[in-house]
N, C-alpha and C. Protein backbone atom coordinates (compact mmCIF):
# COMPACT_ATOMS: atom_id res chain seq x y z
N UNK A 1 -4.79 3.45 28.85
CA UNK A 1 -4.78 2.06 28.44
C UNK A 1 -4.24 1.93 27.01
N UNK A 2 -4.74 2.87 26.01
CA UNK A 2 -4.30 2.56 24.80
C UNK A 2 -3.01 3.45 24.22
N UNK A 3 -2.58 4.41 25.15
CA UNK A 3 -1.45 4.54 25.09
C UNK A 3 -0.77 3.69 25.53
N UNK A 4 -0.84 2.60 26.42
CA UNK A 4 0.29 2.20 26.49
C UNK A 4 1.14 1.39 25.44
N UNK A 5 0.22 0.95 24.92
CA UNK A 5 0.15 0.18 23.85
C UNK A 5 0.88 1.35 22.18
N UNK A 6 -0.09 2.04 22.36
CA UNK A 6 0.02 2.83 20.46
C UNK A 6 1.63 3.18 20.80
N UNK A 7 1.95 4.29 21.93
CA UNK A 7 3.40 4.89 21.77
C UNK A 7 4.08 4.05 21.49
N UNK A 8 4.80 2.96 22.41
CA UNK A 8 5.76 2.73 21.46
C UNK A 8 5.34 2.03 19.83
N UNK A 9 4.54 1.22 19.62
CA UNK A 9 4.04 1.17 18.10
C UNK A 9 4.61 1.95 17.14
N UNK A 10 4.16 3.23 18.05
CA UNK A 10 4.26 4.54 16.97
C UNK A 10 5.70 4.97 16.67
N UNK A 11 6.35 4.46 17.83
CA UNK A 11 7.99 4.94 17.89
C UNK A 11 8.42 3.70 17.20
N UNK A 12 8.13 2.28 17.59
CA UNK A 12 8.63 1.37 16.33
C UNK A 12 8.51 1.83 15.03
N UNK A 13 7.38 1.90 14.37
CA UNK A 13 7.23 2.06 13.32
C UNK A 13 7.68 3.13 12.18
N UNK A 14 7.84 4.27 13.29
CA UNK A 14 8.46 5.80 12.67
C UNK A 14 10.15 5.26 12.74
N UNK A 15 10.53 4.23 13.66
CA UNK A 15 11.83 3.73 13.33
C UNK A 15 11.74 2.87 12.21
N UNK A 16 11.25 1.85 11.62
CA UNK A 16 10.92 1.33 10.91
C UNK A 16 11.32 2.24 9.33
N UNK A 17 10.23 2.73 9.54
CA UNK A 17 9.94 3.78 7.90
C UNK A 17 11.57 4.76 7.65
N UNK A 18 11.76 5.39 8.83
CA UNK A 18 13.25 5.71 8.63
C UNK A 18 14.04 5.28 8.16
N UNK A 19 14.56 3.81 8.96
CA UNK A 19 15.16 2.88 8.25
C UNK A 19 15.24 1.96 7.06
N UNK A 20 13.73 2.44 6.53
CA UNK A 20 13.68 1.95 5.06
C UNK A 20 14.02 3.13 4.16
N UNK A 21 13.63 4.60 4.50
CA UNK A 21 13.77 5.53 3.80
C UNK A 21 15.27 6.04 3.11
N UNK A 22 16.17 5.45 4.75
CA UNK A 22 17.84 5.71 4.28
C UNK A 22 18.43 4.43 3.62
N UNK A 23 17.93 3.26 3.63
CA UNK A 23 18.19 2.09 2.76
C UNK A 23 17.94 2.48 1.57
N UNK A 24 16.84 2.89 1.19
CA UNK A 24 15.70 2.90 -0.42
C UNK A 24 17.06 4.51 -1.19
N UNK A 25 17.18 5.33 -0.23
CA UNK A 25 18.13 6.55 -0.46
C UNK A 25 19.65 5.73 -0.94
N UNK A 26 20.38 5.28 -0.31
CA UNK A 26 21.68 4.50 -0.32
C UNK A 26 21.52 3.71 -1.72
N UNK A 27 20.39 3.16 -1.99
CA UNK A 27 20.49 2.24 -3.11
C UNK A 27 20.43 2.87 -4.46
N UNK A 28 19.59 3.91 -4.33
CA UNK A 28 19.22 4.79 -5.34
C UNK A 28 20.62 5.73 -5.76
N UNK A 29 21.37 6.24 -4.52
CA UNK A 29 22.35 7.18 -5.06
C UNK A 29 23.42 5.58 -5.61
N UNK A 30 23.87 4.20 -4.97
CA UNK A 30 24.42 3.73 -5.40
C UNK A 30 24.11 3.32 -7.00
N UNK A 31 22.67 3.09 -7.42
CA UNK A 31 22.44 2.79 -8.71
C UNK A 31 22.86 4.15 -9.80
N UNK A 32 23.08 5.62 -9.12
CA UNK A 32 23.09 6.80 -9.74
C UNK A 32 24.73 7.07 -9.99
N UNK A 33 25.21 6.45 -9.04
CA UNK A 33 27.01 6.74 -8.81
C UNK A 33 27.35 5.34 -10.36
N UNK A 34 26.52 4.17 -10.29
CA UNK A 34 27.18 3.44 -11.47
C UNK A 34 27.45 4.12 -12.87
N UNK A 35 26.75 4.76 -13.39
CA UNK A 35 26.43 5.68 -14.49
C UNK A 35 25.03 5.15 -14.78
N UNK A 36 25.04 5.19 -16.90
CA UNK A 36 23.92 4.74 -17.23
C UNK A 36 23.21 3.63 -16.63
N UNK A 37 21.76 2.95 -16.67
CA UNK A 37 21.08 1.83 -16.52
C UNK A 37 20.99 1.37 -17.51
N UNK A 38 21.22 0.34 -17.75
CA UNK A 38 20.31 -0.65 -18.78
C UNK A 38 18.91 -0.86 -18.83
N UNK A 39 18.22 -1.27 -19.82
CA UNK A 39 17.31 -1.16 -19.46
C UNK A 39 16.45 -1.94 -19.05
N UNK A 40 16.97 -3.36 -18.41
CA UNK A 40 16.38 -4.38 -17.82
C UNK A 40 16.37 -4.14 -16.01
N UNK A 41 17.45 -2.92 -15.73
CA UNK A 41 16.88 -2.57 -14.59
C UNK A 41 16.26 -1.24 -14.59
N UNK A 42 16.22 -0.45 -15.71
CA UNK A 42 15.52 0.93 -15.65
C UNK A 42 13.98 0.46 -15.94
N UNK A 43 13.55 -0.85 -16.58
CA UNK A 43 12.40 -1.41 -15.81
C UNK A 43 11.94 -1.86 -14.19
N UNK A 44 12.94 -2.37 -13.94
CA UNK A 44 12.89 -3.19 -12.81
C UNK A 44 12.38 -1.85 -11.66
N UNK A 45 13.71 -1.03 -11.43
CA UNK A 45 13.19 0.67 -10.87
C UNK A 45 11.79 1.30 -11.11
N UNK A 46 11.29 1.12 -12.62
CA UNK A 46 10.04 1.90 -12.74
C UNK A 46 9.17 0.82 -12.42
N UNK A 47 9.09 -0.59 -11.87
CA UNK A 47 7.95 -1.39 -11.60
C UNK A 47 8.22 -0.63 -9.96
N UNK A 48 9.00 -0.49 -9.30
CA UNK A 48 9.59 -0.56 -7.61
C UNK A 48 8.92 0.71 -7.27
N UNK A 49 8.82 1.72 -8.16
CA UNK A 49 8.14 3.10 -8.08
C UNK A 49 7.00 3.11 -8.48
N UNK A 50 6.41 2.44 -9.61
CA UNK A 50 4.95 1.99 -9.39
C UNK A 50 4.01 1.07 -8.12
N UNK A 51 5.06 0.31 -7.79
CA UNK A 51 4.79 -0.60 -6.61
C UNK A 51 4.57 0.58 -5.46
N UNK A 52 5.56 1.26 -5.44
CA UNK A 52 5.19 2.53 -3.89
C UNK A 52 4.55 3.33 -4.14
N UNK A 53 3.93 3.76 -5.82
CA UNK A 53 2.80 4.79 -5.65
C UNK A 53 1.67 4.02 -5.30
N UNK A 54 1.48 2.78 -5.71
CA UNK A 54 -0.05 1.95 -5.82
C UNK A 54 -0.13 1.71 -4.68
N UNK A 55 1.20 1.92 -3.39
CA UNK A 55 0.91 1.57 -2.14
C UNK A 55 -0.23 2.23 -1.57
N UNK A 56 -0.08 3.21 -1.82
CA UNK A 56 -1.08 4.82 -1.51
C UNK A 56 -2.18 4.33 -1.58
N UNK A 57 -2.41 3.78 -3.03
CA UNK A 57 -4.43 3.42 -3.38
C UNK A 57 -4.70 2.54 -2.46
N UNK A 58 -3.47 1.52 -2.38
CA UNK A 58 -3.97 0.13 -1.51
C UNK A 58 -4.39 0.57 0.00
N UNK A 59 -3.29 1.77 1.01
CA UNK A 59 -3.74 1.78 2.26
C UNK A 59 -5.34 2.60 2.14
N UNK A 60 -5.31 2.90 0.59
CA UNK A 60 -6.30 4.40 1.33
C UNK A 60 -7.83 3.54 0.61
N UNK A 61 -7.54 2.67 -0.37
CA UNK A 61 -8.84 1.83 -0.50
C UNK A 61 -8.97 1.18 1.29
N UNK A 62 -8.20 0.49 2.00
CA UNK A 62 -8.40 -0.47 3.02
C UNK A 62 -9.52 0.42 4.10
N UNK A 63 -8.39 1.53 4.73
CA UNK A 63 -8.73 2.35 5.33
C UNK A 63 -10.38 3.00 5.20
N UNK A 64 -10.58 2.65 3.51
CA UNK A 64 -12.15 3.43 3.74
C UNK A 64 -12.61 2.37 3.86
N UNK A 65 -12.70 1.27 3.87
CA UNK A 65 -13.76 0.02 4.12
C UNK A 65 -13.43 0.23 5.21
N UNK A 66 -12.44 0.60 6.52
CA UNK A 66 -12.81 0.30 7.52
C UNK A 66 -13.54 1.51 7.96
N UNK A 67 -13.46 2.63 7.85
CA UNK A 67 -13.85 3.65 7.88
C UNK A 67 -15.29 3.88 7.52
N UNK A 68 -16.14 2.91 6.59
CA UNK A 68 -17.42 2.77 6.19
C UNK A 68 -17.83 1.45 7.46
N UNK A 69 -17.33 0.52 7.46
CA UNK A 69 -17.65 -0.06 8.42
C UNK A 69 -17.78 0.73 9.54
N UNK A 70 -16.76 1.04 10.38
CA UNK A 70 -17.45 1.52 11.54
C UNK A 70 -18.42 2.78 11.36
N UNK A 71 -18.75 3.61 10.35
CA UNK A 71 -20.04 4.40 10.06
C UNK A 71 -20.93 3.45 10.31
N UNK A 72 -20.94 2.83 9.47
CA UNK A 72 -22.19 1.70 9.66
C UNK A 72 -22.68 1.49 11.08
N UNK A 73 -21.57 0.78 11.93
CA UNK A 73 -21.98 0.03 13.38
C UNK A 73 -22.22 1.13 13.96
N UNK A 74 -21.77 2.47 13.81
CA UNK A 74 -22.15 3.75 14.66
C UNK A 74 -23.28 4.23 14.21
N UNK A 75 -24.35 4.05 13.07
CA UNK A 75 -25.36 4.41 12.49
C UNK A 75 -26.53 3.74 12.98
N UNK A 76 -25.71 2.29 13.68
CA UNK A 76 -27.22 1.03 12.92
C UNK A 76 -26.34 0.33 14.63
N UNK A 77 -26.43 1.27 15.40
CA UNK A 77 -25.91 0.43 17.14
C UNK A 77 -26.71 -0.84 17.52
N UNK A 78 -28.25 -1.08 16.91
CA UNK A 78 -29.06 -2.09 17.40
C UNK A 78 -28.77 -2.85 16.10
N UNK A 79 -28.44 -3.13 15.30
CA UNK A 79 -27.90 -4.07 13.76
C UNK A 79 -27.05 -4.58 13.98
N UNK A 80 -26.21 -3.54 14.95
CA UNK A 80 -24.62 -4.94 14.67
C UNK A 80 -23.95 -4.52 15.85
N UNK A 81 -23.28 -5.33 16.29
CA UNK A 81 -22.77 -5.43 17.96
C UNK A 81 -21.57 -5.38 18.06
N UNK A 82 -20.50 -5.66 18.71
CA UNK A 82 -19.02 -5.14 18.42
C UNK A 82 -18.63 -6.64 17.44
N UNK A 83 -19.22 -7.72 17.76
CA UNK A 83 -18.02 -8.94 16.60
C UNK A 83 -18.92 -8.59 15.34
N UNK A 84 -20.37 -7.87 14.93
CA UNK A 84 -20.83 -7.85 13.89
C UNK A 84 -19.70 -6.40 13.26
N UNK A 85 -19.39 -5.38 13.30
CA UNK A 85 -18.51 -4.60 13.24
C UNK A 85 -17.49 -4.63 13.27
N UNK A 86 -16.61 -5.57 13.38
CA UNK A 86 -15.93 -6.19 13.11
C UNK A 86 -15.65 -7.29 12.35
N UNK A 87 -16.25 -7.93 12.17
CA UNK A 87 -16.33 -8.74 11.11
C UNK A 87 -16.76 -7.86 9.86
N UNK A 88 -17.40 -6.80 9.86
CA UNK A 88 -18.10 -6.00 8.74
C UNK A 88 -16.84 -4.98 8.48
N UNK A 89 -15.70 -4.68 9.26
CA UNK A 89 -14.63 -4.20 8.82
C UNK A 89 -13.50 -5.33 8.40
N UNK A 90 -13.60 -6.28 8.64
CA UNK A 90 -12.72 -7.06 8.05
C UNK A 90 -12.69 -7.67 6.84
N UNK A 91 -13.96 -7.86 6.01
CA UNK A 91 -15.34 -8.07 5.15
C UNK A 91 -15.10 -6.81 4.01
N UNK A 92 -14.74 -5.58 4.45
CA UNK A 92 -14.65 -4.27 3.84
C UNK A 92 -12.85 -4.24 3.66
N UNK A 93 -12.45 -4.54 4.24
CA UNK A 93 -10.78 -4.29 4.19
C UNK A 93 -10.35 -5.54 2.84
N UNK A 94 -10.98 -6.75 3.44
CA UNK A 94 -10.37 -7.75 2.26
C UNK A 94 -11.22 -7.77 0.79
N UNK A 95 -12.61 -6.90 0.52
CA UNK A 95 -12.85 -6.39 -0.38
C UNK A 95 -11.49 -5.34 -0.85
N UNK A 96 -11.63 -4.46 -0.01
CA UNK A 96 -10.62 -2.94 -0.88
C UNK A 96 -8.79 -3.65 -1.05
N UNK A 97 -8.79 -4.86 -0.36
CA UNK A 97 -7.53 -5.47 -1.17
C UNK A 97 -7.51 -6.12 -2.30
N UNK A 98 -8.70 -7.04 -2.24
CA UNK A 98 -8.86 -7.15 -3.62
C UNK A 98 -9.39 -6.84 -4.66
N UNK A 99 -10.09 -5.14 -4.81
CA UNK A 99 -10.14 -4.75 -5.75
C UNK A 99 -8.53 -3.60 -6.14
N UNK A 100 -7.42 -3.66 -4.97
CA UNK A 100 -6.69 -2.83 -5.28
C UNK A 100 -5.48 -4.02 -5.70
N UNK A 101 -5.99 -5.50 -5.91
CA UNK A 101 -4.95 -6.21 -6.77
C UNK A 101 -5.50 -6.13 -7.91
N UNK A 102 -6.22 -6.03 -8.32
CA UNK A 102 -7.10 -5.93 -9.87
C UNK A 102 -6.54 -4.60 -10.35
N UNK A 103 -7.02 -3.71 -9.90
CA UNK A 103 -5.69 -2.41 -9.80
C UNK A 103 -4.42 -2.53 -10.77
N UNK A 104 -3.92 -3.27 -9.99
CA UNK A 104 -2.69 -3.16 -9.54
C UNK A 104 -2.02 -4.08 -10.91
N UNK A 105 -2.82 -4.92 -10.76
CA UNK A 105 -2.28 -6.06 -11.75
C UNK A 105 -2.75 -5.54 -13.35
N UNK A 106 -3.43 -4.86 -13.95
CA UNK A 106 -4.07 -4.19 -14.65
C UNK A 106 -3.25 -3.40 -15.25
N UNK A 107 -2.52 -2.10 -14.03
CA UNK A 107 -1.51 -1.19 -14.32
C UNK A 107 -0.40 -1.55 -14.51
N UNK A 108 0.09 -2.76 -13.55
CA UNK A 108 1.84 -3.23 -13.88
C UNK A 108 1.77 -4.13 -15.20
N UNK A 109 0.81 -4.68 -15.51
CA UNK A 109 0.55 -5.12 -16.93
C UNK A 109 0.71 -4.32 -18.16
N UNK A 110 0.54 -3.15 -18.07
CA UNK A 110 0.79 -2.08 -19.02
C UNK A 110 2.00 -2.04 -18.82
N UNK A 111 2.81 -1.78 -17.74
CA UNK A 111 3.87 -1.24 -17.79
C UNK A 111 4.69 -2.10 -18.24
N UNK A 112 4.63 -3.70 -18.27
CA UNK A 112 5.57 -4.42 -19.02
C UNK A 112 5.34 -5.29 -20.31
N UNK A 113 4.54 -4.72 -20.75
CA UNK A 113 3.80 -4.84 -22.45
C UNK A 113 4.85 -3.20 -22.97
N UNK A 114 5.20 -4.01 -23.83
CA UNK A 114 6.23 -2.97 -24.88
C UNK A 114 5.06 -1.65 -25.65
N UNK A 115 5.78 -0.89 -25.85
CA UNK A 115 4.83 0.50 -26.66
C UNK A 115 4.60 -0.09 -28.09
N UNK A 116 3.20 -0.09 -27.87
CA UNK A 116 2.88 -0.34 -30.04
C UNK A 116 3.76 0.40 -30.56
N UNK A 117 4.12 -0.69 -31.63
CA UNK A 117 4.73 -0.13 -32.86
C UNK A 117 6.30 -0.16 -32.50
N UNK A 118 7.09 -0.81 -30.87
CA UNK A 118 8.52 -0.96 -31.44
C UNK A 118 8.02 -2.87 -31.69
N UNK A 119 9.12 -3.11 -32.28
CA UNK A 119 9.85 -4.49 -33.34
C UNK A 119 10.38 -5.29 -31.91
C-alpha cells in the first residue's frame, strides 16, 4: 500500500534534487568563468550558502519534533489517539520552524552587519 505511493515520490524527488544540483553547479562555474566578484554579489553567494547550510538545522530541528511526537503517542497509547498524535506532531514541527527562523534570522543578521571597525 505504501509503496505504492513512496516509490515514485522517491524517484520524483531524487529527480528533483538532481536537477537542482546541476542548475546550482552551471551557475556557480558560470559566476567562476566571469572572473573576479564584486562584492555586492560575493555577499549575495555567501547569504545563498548560509541559506543551504541553515537548511540542515531547519529539516533536522522539524524532523525531531516529529520524531518526539510520535515517541510520545507510542509511550502514552491510552493519552493520545491517532488525530491527538498528530496534531502533537504538527504542534512540534511548527514549534522547530519557528525556533529555526529565530535561528536563522539572528545568523543572517550578522552576516550583513559590516565587521567593527571598517568606515
Amino acid at each position: 500500500m505504501w509503496t505504492d505511493v513512496l516509490i515514485p515520490l522517491v524517484i520524483f524527488g531524487t529527480g528533483v534534487v538532481i536537477v537542482k544540483l546541476v542548475l546550482d553547479y552551471k551557475l556557480r562555474r558560470q559566476i567562476l568563468e566571469k572572473g573576479p566578484v564584486d562584492d555586492k554579489a560575493q555577499r549575495f553567494l555567501l547569504r545563498e550558502a548560509e541559506l543551504a547550510r541553515l537548511s540542515s538545522l531547519k529539516w533536522g530541528m522539524v524532523l525531531v519534533g516529529l520524531g518526539i511526537a510520535l515517541l510520545v503517542g507510542y509511550m502514552n497509547p491510552d493519552m493520545f489517539d491517532d488525530g491527538g498524535v498528530f496534531g502533537l506532531m504538527l504542534v512540534l514541527a511548527g514549534i522547530g520552524f519557528l525556533i529555526y527562523f529565530a535561528v536563522a534570522q539572528r545568523h543572517l543578521g550578522r552576516l550583513e552587519r559590516p565587521p567593527q571597525g571598517s568606515v
